[in-house]
N, C-alpha and C. Protein backbone atom coordinates (compact mmCIF):
# COMPACT_ATOMS: atom_id res chain seq x y z
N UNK A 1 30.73 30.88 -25.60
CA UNK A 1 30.63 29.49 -25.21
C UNK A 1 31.72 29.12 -24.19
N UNK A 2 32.76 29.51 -24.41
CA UNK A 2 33.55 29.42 -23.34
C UNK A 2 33.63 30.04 -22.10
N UNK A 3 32.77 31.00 -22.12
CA UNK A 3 32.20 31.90 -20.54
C UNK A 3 31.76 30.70 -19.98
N UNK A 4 30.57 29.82 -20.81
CA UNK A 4 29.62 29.12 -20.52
C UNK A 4 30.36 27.88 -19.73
N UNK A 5 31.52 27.18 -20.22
CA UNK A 5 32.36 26.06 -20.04
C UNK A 5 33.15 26.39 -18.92
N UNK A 6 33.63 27.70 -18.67
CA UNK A 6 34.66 27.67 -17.83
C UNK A 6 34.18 27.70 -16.52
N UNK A 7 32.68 28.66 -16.54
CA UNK A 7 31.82 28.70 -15.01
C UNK A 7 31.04 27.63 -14.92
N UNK A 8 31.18 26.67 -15.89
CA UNK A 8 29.97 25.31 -15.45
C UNK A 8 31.76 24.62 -14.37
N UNK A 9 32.68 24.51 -15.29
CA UNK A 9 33.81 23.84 -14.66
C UNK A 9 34.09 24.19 -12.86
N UNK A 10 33.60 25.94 -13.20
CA UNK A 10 33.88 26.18 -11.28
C UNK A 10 33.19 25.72 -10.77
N UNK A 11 31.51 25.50 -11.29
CA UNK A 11 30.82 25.27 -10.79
C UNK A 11 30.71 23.50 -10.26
N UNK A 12 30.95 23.33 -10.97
CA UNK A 12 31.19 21.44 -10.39
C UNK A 12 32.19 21.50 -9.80
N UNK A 13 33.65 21.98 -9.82
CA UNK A 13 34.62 22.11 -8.72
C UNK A 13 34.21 22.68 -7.19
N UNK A 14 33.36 23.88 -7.67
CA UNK A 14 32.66 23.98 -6.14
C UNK A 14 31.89 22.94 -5.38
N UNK A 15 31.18 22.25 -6.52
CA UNK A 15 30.40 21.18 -5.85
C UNK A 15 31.44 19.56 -5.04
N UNK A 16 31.98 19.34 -6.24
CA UNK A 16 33.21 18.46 -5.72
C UNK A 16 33.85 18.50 -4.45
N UNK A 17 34.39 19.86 -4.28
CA UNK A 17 34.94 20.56 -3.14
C UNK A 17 33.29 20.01 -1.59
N UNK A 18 32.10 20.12 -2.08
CA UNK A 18 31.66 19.94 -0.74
C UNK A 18 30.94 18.62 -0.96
N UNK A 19 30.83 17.74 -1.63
CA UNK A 19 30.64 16.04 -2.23
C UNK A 19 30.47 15.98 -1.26
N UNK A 20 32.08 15.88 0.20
CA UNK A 20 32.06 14.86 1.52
C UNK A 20 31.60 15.36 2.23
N UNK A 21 30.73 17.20 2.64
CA UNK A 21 30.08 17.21 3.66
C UNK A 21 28.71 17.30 3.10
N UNK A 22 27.96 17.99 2.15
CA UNK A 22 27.00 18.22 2.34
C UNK A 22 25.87 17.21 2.21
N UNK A 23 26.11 16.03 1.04
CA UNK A 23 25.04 15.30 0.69
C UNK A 23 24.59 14.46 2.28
N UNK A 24 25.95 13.87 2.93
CA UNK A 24 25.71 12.72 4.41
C UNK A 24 25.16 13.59 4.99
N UNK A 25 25.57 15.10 5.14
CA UNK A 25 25.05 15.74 6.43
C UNK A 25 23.26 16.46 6.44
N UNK A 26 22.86 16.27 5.23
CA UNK A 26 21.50 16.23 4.58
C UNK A 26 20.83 15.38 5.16
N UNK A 27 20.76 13.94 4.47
CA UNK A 27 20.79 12.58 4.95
C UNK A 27 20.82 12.19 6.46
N UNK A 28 22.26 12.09 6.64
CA UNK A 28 21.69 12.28 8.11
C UNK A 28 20.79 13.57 9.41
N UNK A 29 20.90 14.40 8.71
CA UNK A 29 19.58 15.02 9.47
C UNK A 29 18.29 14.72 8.95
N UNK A 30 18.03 14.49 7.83
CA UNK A 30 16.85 14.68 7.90
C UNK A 30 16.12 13.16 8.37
N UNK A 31 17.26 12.07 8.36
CA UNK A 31 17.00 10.55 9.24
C UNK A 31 16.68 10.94 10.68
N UNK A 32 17.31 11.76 11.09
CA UNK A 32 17.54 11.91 12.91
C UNK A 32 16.33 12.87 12.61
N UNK A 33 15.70 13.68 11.83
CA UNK A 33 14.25 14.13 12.21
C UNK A 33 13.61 12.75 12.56
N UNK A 34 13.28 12.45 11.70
CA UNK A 34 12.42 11.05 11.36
C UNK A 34 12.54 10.22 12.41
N UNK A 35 13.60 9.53 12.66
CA UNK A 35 13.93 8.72 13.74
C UNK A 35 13.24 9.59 14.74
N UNK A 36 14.24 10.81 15.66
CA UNK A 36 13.48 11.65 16.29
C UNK A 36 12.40 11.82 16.50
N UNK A 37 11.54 11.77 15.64
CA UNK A 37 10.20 11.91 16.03
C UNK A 37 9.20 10.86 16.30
N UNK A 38 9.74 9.60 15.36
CA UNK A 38 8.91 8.15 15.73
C UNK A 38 9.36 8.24 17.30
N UNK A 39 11.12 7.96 17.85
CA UNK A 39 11.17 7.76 18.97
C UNK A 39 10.35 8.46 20.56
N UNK A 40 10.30 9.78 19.96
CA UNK A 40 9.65 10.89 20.76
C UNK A 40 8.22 10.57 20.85
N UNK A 41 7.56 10.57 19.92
CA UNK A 41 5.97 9.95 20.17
C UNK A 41 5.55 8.39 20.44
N UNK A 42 6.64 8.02 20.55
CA UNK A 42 6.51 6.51 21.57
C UNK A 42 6.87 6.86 22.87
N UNK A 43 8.01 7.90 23.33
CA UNK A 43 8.18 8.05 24.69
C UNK A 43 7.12 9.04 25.01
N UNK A 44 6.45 9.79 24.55
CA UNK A 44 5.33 10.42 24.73
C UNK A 44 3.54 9.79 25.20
N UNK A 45 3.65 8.56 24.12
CA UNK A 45 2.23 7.88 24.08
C UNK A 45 2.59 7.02 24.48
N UNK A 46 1.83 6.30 24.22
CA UNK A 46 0.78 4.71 24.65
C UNK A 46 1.61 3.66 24.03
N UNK A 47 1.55 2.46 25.04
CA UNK A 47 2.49 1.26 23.98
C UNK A 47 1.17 0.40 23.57
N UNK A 48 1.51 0.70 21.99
CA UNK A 48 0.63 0.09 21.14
C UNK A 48 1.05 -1.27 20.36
N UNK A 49 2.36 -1.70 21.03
CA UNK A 49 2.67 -2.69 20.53
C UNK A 49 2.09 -4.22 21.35
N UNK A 50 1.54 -4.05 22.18
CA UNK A 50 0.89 -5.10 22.86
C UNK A 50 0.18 -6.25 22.09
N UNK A 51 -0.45 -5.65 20.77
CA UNK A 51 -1.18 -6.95 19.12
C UNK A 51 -0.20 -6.84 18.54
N UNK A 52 1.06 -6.40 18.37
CA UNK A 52 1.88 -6.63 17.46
C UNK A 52 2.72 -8.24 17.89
N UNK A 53 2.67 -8.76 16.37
CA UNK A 53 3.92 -9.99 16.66
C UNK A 53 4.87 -9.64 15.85
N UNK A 54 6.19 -9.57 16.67
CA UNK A 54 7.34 -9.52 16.11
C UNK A 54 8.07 -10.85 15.72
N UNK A 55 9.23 -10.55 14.65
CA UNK A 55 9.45 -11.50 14.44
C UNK A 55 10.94 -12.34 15.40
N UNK A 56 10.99 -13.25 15.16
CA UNK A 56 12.01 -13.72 15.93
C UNK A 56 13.41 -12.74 15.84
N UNK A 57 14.34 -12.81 16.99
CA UNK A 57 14.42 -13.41 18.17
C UNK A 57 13.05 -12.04 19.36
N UNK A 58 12.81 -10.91 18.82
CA UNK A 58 12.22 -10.19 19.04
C UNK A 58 10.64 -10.63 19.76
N UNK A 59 10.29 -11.67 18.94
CA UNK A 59 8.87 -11.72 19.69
C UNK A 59 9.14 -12.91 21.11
N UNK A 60 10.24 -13.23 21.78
CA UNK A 60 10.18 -13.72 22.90
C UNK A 60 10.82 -12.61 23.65
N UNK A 61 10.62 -11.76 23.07
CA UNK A 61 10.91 -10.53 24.04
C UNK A 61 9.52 -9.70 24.71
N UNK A 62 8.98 -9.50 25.92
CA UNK A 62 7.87 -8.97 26.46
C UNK A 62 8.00 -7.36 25.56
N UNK A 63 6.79 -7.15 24.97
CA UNK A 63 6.02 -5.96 24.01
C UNK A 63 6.64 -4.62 25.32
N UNK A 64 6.43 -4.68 26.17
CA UNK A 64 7.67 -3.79 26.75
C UNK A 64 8.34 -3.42 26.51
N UNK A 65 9.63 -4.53 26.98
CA UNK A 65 11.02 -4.20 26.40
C UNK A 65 11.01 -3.91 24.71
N UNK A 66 10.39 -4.53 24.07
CA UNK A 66 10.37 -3.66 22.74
C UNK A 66 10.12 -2.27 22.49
N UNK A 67 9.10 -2.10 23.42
CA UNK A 67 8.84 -0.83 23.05
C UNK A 67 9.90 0.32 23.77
N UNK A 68 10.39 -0.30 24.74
CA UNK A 68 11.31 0.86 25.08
C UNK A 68 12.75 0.37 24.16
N UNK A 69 12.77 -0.32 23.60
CA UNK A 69 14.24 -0.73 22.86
C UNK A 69 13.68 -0.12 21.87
N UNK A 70 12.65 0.21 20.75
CA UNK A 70 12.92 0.90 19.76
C UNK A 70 12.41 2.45 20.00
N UNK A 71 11.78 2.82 20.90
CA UNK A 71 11.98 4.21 21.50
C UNK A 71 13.28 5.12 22.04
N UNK A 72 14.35 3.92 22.76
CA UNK A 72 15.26 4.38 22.73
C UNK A 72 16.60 4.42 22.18
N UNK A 73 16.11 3.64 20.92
CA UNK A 73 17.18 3.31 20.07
C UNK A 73 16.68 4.44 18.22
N UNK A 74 15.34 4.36 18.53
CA UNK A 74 15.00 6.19 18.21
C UNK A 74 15.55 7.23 18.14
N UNK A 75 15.36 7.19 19.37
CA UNK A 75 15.84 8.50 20.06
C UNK A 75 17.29 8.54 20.03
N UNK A 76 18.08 7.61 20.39
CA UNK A 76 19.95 7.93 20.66
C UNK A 76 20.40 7.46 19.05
N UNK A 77 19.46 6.66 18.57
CA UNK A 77 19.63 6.93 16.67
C UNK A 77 19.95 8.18 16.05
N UNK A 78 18.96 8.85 16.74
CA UNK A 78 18.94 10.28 15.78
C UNK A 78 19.28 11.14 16.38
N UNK A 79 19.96 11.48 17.68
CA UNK A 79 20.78 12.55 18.05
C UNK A 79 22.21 12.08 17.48
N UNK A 80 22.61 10.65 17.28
CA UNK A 80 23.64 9.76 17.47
C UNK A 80 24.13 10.37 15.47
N UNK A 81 22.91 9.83 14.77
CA UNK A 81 22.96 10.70 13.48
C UNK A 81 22.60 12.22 13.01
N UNK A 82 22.52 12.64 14.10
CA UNK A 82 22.94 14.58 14.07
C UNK A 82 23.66 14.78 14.77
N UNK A 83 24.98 14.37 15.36
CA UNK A 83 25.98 14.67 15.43
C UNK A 83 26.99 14.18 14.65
N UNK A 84 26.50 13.21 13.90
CA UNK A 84 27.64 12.10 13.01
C UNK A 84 28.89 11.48 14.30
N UNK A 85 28.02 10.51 15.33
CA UNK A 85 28.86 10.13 16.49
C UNK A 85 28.19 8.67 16.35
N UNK A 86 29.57 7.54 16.26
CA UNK A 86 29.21 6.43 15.92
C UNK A 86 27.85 5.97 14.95
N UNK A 87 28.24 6.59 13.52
CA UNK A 87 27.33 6.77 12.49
C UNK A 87 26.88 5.21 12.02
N UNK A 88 28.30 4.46 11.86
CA UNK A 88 27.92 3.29 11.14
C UNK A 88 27.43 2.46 11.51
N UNK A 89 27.31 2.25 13.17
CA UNK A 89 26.47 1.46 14.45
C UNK A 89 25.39 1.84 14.49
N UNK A 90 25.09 3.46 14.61
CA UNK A 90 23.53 3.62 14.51
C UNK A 90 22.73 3.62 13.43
N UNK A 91 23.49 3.77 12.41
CA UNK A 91 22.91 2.84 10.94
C UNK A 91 22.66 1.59 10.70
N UNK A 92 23.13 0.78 11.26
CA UNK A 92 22.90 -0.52 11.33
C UNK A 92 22.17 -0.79 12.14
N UNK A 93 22.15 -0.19 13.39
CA UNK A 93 20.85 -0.64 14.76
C UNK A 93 19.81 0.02 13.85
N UNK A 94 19.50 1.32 13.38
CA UNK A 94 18.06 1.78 12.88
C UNK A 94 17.61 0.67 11.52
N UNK A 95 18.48 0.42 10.56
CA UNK A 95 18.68 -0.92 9.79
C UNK A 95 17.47 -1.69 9.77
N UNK A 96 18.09 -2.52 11.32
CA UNK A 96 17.70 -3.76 11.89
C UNK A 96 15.99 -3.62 12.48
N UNK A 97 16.05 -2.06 13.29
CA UNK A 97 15.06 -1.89 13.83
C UNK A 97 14.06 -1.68 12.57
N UNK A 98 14.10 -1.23 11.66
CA UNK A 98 13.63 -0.65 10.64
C UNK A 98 12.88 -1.94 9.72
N UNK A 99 13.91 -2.97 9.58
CA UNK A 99 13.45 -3.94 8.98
C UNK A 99 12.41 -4.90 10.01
N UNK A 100 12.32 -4.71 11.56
CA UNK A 100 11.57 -5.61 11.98
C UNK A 100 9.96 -4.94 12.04
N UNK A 101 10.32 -3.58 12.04
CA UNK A 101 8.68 -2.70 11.94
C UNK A 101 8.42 -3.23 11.09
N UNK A 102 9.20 -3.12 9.59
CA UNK A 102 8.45 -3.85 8.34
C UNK A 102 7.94 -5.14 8.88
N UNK A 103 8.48 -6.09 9.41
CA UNK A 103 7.72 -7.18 9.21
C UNK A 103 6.87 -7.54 10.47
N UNK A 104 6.80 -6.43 11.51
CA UNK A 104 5.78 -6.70 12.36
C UNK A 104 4.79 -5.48 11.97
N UNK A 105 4.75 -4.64 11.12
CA UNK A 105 3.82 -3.57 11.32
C UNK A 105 3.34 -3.47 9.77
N UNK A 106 3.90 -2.90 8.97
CA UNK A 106 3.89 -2.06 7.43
C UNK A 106 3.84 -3.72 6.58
N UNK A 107 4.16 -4.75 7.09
CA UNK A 107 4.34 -5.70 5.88
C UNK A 107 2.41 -5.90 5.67
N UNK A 108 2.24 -6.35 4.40
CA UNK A 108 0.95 -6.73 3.71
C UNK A 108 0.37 -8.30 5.11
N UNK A 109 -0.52 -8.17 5.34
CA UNK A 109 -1.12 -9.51 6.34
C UNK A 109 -1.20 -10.92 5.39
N UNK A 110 -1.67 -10.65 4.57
CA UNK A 110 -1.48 -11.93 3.49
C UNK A 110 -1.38 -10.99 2.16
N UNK A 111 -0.91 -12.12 1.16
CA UNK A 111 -0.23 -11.75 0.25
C UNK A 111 -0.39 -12.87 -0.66
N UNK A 112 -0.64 -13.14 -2.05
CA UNK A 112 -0.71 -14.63 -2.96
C UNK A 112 0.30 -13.87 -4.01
N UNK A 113 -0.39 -13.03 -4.40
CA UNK A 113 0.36 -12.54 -5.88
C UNK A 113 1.84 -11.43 -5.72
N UNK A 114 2.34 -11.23 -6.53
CA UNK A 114 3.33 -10.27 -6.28
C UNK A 114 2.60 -8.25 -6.34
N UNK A 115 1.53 -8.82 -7.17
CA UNK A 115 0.82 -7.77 -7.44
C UNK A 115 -0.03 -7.35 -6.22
N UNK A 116 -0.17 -8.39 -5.50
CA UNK A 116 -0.75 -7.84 -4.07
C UNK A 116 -0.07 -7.14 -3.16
N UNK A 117 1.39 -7.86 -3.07
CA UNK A 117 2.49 -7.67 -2.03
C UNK A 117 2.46 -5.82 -2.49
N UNK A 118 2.93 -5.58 -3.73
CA UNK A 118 2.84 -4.38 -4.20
C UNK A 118 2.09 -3.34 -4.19
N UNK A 119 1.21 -3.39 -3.51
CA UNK A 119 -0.54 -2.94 -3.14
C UNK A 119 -0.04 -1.99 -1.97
N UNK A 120 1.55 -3.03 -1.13
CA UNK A 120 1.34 -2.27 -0.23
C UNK A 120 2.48 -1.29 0.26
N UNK A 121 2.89 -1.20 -0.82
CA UNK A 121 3.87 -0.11 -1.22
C UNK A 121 3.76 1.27 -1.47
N UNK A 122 3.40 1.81 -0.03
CA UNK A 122 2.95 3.26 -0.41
C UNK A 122 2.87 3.41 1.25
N UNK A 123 2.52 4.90 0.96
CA UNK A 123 2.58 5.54 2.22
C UNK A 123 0.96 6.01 2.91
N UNK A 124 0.72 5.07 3.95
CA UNK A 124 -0.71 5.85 4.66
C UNK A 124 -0.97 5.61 5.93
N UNK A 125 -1.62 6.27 6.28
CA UNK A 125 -1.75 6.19 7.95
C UNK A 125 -1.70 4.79 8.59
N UNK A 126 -2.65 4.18 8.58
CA UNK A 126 -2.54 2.55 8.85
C UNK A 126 -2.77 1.64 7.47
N UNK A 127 -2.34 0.75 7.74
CA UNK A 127 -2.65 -0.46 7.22
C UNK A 127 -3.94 -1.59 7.27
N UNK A 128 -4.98 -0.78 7.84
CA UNK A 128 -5.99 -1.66 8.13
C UNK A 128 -6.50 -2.25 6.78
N UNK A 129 -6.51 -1.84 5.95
CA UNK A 129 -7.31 -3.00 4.63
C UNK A 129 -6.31 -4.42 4.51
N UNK A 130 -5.32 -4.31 5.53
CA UNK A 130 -4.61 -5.52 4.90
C UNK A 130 -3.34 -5.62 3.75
N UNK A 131 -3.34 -4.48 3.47
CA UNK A 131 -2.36 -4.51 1.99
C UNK A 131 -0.60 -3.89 2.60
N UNK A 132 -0.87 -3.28 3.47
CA UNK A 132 0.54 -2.84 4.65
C UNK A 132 1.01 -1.33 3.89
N UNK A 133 1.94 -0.80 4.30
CA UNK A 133 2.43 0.36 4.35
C UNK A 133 3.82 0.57 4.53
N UNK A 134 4.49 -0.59 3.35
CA UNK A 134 6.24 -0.19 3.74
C UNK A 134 6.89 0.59 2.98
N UNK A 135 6.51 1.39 2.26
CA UNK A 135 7.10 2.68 1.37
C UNK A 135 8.16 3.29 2.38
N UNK A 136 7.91 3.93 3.44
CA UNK A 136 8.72 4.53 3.79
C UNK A 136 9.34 4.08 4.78
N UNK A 137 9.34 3.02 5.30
CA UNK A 137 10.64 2.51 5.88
C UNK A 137 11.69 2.13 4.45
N UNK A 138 11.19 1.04 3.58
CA UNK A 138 11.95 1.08 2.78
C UNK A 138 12.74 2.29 2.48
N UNK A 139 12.37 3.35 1.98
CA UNK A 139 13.19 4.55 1.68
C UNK A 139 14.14 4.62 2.90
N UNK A 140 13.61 4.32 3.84
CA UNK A 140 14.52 4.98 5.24
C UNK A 140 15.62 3.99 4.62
N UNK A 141 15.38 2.47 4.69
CA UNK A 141 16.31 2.08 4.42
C UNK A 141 17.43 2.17 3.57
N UNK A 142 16.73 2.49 2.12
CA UNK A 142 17.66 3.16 1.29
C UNK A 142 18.74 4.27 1.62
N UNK A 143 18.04 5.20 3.25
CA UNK A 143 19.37 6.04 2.79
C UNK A 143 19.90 6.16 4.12
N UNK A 144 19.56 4.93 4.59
CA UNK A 144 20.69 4.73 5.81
C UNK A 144 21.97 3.51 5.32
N UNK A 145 21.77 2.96 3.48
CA UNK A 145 23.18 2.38 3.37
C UNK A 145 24.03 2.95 3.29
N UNK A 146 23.70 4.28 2.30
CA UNK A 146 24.97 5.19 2.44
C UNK A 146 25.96 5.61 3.28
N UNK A 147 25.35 5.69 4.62
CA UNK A 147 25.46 6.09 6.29
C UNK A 147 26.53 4.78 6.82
N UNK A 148 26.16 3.63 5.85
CA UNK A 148 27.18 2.28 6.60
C UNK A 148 28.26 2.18 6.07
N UNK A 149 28.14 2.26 4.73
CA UNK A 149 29.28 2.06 3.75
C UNK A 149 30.48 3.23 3.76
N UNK A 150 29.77 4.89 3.98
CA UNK A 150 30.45 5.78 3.83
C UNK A 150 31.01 6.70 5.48
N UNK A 151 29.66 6.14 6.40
CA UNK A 151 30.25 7.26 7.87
C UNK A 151 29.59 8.37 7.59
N UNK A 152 30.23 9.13 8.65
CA UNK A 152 29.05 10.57 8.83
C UNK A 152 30.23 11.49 7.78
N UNK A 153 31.46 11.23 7.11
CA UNK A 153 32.27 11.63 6.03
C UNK A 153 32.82 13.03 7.76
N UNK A 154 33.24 13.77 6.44
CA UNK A 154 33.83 15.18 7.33
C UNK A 154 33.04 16.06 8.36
N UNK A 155 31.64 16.13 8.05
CA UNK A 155 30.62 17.53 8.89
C UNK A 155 30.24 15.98 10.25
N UNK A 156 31.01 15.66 11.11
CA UNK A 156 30.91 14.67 11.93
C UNK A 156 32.05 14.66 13.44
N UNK A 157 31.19 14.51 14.22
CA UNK A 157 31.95 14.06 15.74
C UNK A 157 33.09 12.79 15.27
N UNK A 158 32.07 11.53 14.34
CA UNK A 158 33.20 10.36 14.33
C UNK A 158 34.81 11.10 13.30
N UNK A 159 34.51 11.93 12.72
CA UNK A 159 35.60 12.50 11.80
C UNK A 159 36.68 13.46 12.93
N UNK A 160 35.99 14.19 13.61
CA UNK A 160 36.99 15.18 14.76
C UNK A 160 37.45 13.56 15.85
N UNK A 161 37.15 12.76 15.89
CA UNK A 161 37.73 12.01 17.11
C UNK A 161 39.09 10.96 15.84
N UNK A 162 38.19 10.71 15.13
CA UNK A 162 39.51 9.93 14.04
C UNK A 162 40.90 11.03 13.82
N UNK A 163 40.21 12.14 13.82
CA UNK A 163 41.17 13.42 13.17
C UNK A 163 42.42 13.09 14.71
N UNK A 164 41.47 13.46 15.81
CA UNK A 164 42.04 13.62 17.34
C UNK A 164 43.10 12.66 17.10
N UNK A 165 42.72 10.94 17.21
CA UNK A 165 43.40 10.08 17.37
C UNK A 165 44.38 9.90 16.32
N UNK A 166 44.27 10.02 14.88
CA UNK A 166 45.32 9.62 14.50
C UNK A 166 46.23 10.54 14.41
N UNK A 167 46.02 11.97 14.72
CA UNK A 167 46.97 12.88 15.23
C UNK A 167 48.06 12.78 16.24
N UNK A 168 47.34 11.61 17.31
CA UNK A 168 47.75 11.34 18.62
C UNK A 168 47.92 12.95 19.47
N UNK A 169 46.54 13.19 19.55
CA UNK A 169 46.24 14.84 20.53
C UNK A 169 45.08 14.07 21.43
């Protein structure tokens, strides 16, 4: 039993030991896929945001400039979070962007009950029945707080430039 106790003990010390790089640097790659790839198949295709209404201050903005503001805020999102270079800014811009898809794209079109709103909590190609599709932005959102509160931690560009500067090198 004590074989058993002493290698569970290394074994969580090993894990402890990599807590600050491995879980953010997970996280943030597999966001900068994601991001990455929404941004890439908007600079690739068609702007389909032309029926979309956004919500304020966004919808007195021409469906244009939207579409190249969240294509390229996509795109420099998720190279920006696979390098861990100004992590907690591009967590907060994908955030923001993230929450307005929800409410111009994935949110339910009408809604009475809570049990409806909930209908549309899941993941599928479009939203055409009306019931919306915010499962997975939500999640996105979920694990881009970590990213605000904590930084890209040690496996990060913002960590070698803090290291640089408060070294004064």
């Amino acid at each position: 039993m004590q074989f058993v106790v002493k290698n569970y003990l290394l074994i969580i010390a090993f894990l402890d030991r990599l807590a600050p790089i491995v879980p953010l640097l997970l996280l943030r790659l597999l966001l900068a896929w994601e991001f990455g790839e929404a941004g890439y198949q908007k600079l690739t295709g068609e702007n389909w945001f032309a029926h979309v209404e956004f919500p304020f201050p966004f919808s007195i903005i021409p469906t244009a400039v939207n579409w190249q503001m969240a294509t390229w805020f996509e795109l420099l999102g998720a190279a920006a979070l696979a390098l861990g270079l100004a992590t907690r800014f591009f967590a907060i811009s994908l955030i923001i962007l993230t929450i307005v898809a929800i409410a111009a794209v994935h949110w339910p079109s009408e809604w009475d009950t809570l049990g409806q709103l909930l209908r549309g909590y899941r993941i599928i190609d479009e939203g055409a029945d009306g019931f919306g599709n915010y499962k997975l932005p939500v999640i996105f959102l979920a694990m881009l707080v970590p990213l605000v509160f904590s930084g890209a931690e040690k496996s990060s560009l913002d960590a070698w430039i803090s290291k640089l500067i408060c070294n004064g090198k």
